[in-house]
Protein backbone atom coordinates (compact mmCIF):
# COMPACT_ATOMS: atom_id res chain seq x y z
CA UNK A 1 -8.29 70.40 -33.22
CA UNK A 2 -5.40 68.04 -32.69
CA UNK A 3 -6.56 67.00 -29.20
CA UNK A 4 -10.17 66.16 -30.81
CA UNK A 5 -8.88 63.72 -33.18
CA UNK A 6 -6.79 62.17 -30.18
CA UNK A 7 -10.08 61.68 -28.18
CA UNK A 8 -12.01 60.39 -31.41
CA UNK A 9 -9.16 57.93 -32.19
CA UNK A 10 -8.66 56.58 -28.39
CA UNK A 11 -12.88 56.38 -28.96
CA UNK A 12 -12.29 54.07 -31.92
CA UNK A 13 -9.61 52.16 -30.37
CA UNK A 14 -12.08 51.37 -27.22
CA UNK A 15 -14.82 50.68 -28.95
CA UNK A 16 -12.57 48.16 -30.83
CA UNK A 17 -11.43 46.73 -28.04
CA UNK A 18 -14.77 46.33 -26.34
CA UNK A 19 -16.28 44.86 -29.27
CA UNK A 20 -13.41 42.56 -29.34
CA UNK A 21 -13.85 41.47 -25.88
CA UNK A 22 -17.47 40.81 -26.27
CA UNK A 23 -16.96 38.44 -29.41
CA UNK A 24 -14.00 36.51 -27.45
CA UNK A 25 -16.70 35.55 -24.81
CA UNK A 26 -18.92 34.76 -27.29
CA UNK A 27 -16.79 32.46 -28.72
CA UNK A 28 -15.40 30.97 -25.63
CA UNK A 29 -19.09 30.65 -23.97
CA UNK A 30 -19.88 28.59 -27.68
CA UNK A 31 -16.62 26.44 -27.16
CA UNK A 32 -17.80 25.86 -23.88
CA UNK A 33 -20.99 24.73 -24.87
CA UNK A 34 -19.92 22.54 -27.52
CA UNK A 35 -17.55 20.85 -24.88
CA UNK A 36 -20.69 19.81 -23.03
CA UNK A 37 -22.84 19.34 -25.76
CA UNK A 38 -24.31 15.64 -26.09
CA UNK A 39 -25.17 14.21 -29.42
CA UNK A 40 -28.48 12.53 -29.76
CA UNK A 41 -28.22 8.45 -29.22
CA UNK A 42 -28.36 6.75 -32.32
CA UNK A 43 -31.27 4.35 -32.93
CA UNK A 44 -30.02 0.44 -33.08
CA UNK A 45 -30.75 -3.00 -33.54
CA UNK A 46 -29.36 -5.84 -31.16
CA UNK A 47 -28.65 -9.59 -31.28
CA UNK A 48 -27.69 -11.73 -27.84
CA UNK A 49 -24.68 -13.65 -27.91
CA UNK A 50 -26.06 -17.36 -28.20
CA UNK A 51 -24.14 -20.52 -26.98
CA UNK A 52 -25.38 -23.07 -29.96
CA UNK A 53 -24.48 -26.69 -30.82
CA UNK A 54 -23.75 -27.00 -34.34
CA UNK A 55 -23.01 -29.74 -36.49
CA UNK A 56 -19.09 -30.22 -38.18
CA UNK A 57 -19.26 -30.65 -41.33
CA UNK A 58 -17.19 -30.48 -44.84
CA UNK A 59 -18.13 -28.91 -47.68
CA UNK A 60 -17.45 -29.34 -51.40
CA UNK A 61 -19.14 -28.96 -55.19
CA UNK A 62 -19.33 -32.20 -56.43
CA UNK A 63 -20.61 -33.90 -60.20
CA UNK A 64 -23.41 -36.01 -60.96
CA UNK A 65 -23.06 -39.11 -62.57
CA UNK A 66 -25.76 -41.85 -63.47
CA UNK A 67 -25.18 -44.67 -61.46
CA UNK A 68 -25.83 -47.10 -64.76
CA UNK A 69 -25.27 -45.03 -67.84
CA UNK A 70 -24.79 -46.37 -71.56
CA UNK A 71 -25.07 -45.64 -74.95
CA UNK A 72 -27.33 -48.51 -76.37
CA UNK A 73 -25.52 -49.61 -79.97
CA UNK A 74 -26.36 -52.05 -82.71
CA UNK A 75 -24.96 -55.47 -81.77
CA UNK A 76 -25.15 -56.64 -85.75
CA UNK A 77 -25.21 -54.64 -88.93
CA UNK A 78 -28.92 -54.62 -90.33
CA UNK A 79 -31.70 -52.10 -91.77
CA UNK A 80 -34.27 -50.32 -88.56
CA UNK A 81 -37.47 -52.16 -88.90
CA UNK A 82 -39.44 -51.29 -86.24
CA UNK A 83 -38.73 -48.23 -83.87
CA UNK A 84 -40.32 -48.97 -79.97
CA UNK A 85 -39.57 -46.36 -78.25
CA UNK A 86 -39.93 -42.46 -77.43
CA UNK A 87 -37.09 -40.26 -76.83
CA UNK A 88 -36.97 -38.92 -73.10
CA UNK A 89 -39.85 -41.99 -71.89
CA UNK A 90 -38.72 -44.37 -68.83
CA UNK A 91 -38.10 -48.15 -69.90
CA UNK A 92 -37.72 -51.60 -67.63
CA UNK A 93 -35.24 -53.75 -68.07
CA UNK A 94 -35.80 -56.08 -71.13
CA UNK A 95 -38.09 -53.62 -72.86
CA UNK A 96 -37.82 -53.49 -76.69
CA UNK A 97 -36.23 -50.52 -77.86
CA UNK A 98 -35.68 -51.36 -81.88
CA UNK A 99 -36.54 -54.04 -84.00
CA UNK A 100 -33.84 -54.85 -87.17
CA UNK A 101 -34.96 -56.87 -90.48
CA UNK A 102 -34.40 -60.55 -89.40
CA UNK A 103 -36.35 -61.89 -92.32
CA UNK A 104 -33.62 -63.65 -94.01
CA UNK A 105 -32.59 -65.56 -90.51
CA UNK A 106 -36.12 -66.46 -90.09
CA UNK A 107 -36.34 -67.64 -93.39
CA UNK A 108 -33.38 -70.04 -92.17
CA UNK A 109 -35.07 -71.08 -88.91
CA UNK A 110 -37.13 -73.54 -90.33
CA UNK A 111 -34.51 -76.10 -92.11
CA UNK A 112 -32.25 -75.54 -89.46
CA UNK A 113 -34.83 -76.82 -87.08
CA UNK A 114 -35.67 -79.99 -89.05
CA UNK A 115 -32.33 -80.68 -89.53
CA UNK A 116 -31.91 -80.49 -85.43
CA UNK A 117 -34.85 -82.79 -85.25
CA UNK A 118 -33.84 -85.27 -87.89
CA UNK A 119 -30.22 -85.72 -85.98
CA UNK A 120 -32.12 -86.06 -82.37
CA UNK A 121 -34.40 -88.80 -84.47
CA UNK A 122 -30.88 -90.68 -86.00
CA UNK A 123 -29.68 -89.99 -82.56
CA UNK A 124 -32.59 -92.33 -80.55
CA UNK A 125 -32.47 -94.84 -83.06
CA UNK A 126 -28.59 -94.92 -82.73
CA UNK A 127 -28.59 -94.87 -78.69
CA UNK A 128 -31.13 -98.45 -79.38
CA UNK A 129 -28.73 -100.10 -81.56
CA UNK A 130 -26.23 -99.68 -79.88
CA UNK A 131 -27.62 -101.07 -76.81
CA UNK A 132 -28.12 -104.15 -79.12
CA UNK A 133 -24.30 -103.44 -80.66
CA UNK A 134 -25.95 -103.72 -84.04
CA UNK A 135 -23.91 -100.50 -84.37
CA UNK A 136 -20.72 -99.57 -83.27
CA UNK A 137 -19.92 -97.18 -80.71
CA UNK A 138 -18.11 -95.19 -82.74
CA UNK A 139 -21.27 -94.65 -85.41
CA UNK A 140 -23.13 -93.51 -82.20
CA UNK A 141 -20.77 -90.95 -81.59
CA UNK A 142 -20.93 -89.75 -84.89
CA UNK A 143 -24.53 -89.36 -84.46
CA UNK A 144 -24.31 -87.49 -81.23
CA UNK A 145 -22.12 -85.45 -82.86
CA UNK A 146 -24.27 -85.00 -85.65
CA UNK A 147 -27.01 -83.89 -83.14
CA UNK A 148 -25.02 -80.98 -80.82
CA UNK A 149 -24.12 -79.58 -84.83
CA UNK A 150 -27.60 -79.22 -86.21
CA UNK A 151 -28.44 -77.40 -82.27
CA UNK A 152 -25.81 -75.65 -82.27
CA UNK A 153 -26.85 -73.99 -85.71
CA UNK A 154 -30.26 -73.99 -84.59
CA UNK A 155 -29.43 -72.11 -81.69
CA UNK A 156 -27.24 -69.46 -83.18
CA UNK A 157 -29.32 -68.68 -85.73
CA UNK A 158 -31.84 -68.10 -82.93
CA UNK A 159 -29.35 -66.06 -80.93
CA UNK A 160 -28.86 -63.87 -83.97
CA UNK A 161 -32.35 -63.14 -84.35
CA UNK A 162 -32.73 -61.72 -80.81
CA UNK A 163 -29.66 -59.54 -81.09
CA UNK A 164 -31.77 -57.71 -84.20
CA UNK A 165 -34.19 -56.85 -81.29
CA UNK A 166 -32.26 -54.23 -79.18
CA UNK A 167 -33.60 -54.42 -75.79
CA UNK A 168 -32.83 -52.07 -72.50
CA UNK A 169 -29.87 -53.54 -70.31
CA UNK A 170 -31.59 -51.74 -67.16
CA UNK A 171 -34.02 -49.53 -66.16
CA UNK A 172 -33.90 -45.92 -66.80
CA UNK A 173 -34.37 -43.33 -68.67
CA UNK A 174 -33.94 -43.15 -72.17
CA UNK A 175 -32.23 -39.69 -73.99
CA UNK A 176 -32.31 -38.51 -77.76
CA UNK A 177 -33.12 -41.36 -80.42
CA UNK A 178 -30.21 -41.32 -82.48
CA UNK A 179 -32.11 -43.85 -85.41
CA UNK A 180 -34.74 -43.36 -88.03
CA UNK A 181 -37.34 -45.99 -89.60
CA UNK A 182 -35.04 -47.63 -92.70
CA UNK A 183 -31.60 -47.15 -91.84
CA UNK A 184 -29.08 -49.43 -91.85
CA UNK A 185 -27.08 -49.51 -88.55
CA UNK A 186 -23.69 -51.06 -88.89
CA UNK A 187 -22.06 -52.70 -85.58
CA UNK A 188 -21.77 -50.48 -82.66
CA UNK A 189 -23.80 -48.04 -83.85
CA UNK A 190 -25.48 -45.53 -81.42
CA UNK A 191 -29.26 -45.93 -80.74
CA UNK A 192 -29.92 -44.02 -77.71
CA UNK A 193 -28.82 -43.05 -74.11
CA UNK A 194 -30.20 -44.83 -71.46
CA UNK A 195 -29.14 -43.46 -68.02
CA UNK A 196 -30.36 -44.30 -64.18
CA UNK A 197 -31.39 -41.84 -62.61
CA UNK A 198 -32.40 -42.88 -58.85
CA UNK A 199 -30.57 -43.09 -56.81
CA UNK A 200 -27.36 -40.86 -58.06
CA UNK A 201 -23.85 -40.50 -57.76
CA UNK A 202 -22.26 -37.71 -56.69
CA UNK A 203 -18.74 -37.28 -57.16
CA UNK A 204 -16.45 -34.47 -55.25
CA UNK A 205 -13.05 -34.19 -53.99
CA UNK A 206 -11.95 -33.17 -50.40
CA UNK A 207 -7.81 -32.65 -49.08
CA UNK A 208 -6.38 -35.06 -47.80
CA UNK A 209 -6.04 -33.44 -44.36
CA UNK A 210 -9.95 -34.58 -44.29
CA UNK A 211 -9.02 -38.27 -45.02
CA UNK A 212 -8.79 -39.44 -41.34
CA UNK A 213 -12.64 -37.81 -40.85
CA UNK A 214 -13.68 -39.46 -43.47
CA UNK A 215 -15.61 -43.20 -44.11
CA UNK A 216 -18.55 -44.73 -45.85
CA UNK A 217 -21.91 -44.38 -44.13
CA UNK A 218 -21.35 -40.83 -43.09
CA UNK A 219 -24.44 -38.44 -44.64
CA UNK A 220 -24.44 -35.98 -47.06
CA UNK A 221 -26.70 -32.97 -48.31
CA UNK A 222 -26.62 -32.04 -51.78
CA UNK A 223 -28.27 -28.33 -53.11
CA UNK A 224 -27.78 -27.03 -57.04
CA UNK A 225 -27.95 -23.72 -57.41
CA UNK A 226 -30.26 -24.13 -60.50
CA UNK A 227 -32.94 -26.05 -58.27
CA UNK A 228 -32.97 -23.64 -55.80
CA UNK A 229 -34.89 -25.17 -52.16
CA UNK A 230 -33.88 -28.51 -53.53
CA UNK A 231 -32.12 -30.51 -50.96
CA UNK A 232 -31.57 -34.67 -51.34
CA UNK A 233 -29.92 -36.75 -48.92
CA UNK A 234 -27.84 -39.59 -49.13
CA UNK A 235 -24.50 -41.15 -47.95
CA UNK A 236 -20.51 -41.88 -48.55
CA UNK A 237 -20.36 -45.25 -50.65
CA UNK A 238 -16.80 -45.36 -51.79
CA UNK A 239 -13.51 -43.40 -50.61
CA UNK A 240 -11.35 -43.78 -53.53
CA UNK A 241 -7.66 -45.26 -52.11
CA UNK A 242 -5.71 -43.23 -54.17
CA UNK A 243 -4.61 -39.75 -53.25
CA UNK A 244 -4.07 -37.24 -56.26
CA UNK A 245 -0.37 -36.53 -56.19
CA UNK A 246 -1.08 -33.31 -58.42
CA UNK A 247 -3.56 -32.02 -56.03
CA UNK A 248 -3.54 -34.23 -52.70
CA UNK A 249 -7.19 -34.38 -52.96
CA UNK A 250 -8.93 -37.51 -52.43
CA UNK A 251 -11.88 -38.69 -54.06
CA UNK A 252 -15.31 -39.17 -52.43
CA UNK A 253 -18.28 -40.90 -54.02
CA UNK A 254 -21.64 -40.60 -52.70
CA UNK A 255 -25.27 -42.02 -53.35
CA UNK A 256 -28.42 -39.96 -52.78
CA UNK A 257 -31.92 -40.23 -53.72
CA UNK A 258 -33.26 -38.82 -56.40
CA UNK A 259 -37.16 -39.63 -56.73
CA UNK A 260 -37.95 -36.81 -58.98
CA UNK A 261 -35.50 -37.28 -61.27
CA UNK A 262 -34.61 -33.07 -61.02
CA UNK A 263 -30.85 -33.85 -60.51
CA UNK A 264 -29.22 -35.26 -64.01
CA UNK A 265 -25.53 -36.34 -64.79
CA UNK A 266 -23.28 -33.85 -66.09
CA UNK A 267 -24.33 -31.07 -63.47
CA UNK A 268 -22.35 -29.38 -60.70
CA UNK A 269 -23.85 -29.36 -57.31
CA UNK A 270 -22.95 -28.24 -53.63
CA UNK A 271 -22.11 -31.04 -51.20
CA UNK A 272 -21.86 -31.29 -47.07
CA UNK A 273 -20.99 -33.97 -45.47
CA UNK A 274 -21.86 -34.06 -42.17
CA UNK A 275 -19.89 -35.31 -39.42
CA UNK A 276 -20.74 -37.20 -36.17
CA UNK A 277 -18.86 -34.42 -34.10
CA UNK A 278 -21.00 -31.53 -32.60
CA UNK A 279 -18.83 -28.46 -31.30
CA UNK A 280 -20.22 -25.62 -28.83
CA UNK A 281 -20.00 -22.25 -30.08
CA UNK A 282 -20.59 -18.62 -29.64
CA UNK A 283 -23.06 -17.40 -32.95
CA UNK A 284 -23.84 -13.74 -33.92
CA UNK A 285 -25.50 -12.49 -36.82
CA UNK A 286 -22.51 -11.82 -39.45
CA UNK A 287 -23.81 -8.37 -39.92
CA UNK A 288 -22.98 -7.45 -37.11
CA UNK A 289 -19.19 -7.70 -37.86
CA UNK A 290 -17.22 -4.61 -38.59
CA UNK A 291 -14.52 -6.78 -41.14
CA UNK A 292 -11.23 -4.96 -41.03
CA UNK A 293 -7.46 -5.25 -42.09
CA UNK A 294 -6.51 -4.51 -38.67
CA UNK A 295 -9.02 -6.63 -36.82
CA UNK A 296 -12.56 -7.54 -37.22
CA UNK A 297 -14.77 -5.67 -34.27
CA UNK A 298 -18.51 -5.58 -32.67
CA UNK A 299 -19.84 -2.87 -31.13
CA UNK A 300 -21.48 -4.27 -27.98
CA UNK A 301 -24.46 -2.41 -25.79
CA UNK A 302 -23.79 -2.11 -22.54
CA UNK A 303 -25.77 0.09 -19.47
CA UNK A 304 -24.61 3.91 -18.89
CA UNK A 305 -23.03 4.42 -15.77
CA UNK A 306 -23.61 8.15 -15.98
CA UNK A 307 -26.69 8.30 -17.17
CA UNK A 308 -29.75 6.32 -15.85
CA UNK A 309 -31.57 4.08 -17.90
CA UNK A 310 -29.25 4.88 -20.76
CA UNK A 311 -27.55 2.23 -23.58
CA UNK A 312 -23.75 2.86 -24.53
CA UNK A 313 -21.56 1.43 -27.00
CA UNK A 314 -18.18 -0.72 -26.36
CA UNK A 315 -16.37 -1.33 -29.79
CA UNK A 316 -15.18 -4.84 -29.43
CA UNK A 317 -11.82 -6.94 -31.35
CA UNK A 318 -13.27 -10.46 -31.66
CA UNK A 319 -11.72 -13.63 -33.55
CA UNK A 320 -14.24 -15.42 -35.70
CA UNK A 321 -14.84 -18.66 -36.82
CA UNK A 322 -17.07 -21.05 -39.07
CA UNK A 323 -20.10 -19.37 -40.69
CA UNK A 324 -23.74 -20.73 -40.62
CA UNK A 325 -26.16 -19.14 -42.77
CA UNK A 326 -26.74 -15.84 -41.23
CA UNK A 327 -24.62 -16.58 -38.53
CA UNK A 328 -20.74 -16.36 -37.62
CA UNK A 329 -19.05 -18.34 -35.05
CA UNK A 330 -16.90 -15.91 -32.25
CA UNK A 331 -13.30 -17.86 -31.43
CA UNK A 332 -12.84 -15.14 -28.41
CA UNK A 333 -14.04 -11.66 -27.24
CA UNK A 334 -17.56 -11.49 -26.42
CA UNK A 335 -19.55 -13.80 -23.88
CA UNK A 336 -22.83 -15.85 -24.17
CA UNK A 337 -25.76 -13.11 -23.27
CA UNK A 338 -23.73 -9.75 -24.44
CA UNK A 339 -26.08 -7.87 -26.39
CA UNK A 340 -23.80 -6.74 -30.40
CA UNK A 341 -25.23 -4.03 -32.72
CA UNK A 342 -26.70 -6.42 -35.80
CA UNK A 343 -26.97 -3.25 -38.18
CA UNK A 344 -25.38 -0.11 -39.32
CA UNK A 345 -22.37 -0.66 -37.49
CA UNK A 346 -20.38 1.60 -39.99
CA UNK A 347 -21.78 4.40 -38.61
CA UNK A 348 -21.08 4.20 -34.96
CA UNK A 349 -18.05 5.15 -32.45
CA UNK A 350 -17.26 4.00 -29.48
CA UNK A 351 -18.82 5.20 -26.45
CA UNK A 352 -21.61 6.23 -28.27
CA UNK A 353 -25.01 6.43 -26.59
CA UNK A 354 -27.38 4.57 -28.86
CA UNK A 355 -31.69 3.74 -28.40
CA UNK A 356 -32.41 0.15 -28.95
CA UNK A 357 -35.17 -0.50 -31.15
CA UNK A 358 -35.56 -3.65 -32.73
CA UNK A 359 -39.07 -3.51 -34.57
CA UNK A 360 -37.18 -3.26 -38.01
CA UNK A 361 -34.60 -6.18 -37.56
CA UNK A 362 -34.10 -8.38 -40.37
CA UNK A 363 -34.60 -12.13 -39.50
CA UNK A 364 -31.51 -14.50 -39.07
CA UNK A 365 -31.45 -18.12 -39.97
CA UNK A 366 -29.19 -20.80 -40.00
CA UNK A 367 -30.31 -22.38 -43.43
CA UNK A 368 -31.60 -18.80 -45.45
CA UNK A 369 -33.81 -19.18 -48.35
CA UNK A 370 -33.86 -15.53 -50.12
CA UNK A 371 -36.67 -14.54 -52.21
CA UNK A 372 -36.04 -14.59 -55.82
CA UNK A 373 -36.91 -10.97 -56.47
């Protein structure tokens, strides 16, 4: 009995033990097959490295400000006769804008003129006797003096009836009317806003490490984000001389059309001034940078030694430089015709063997213009 359960328990124990082996080779075959298992390539999109020339310039947001802009005011207290004008309508210079009572200065026009002529009569007859000295000189200086009195009356009583007729100092366009029909305006009282509107200044301030690249003449591009594909040109027309001591920003005034009259005073817009100096650079699409703490990185395609016909990826450190729309300038690290991953570089590792496929690449351009979705 005793030797039986011996036998069944050295059974057990080989059974065990063959079982075990069986399930270490298992294992070490699967480890072994995981060691020269290949994952599949990973399906990319590329971009070539491109040698471009692009233009230097600054950037800024600037202001808009009229070019002429007033508040047309009363020049003399009187009651709104006669209103000439509609609010928001374009006026030449000279055009009438409001008419004030002027009855009681007209009223006065006539005697003051016939006193004028009356002294210019006493005046000829006293410029012939003297000539004959059946006057003295000095009665023919009273006369003349007599004369430039009545004109001048005559002639500021004519002055103050145009000043009831407020006219526009330039062309433009007018704003708000600030007057109704009947009321009395006192001096200096508002009428409306009358502002030029082409061309336009635009205002902006750049450091004064910029000041030596800087000088009137150079051109400028102007954008607002709330006229979106709107882009005027127009140049530097005054450097201001005076550097900010707060801020050691200079001022920069520029002058650009503005035909349609979209771009008002008051608003903020985005200015680039471009410079005469053209640099050489290496551009990529900027998605195709891998941004880091430690160092921004591409992941360039290269050919697979081992395997024939086959794409492999190189992870790449690379210094960048100015951006361009889509693009980003490379500093150092890559070479003109390298082929960079554009897209879903998150996901990939280096050495990985990727498929290049680049039916689904999004387009890159220097100057975007997104849909408004």
């Amino acid at each position: 009995m005793r030797k039986r359960i011996i036998l069944a328990v050295l059974g057990l124990v080989l059974v065990a033990g063959l079982l075990a082996g069986i399930k270490v080779l298992q294992i070490r075959t699967m480890v072994e097959q995981g060691k020269k298992a290949v994952p599949p390539p990973e399906t990319v999109t590329t971009s070539t490295v491109r040698s471009e020339t692009w233009e230097t310039s600054l950037t800024a947001v600037g202001s808009l400000t009229a070019v002429q802009g007033v508040t047309v005011s009363a020049e003399l207290p009187g009651k709104v006769a006669r209103i000439d004008f509609s609010a928001g309508t374009a006026v030449r210079k000279g055009d009438p804008l409001i008419s004030q009572d002027s009855s009681a200065e007209e009223a006065q026009l006539p005697g003051l003129a016939a006193q004028e002529k009356l002294a210019r009569t006493e005046l000829e007859r006293a410029a012939k006797m003297v000539q004959t000295s059946i006057i003295s000189r000095a009665e023919y200086d009273k006369a003349v003096a007599a004369h430039d009195q009545a004109l001048s009356q005559l002639n500021s009583l004519r002055t103050t009836i145009a000043k009831k007729t407020v006219r526009a100092p330039f062309s433009g366009r007018l704003g708000i009317r600030q007057v109704n029909l009947g009321q009395m305006l006192h001096e200096a009282d508002p009428v409306v806003t009358l502002q030029s509107l082409d061309p336009i200044f635009v205002d902006f301030n750049l450091p004064q490490q910029q000041l030596g690249r800087l000088r009137t003449g150079l051109a400028v591009r102007v954008t607002c984000d709330a006229l979106p594909g709107l882009t005027v040109q127009g140049r530097i027309t005054a450097i201001n001389p005076l550097v900010d001591p707060a801020t050691r920003n200079v001022s920069v005034q520029a002058t650009v059309t503005n035909q349609a009259e979209k771009l008002r005073p008051g608003m903020f817009v985005n200015v680039v001034v471009a410079l005469p100096l053209r640099s050489s650079v290496l551009s990529i699409p900027a998605t195709a940078v891998l941004y880091a703490p430690y160092g921004d990185s591409v992941f360039v395609v290269e050919d697979d030694r081992e395997r024939k016909g086959g794409r492999v990826l190189r992870q790449q450190f690379v210094r960048l430089g100015e951006k361009r729309g889509d693009f980003v300038a490379v500093s150092s690290g890559l070479k003109a015709g390298e082929t960079v991953v554009t897209t879903g570089g998150f996901k990939l590792r280096n050495g990985q063997s990727v498929i290049v496929d680049n039916k689904l690449s999004p387009p890159f351009r220097h100057a975007p213009a997104p849909e408004n979705n």
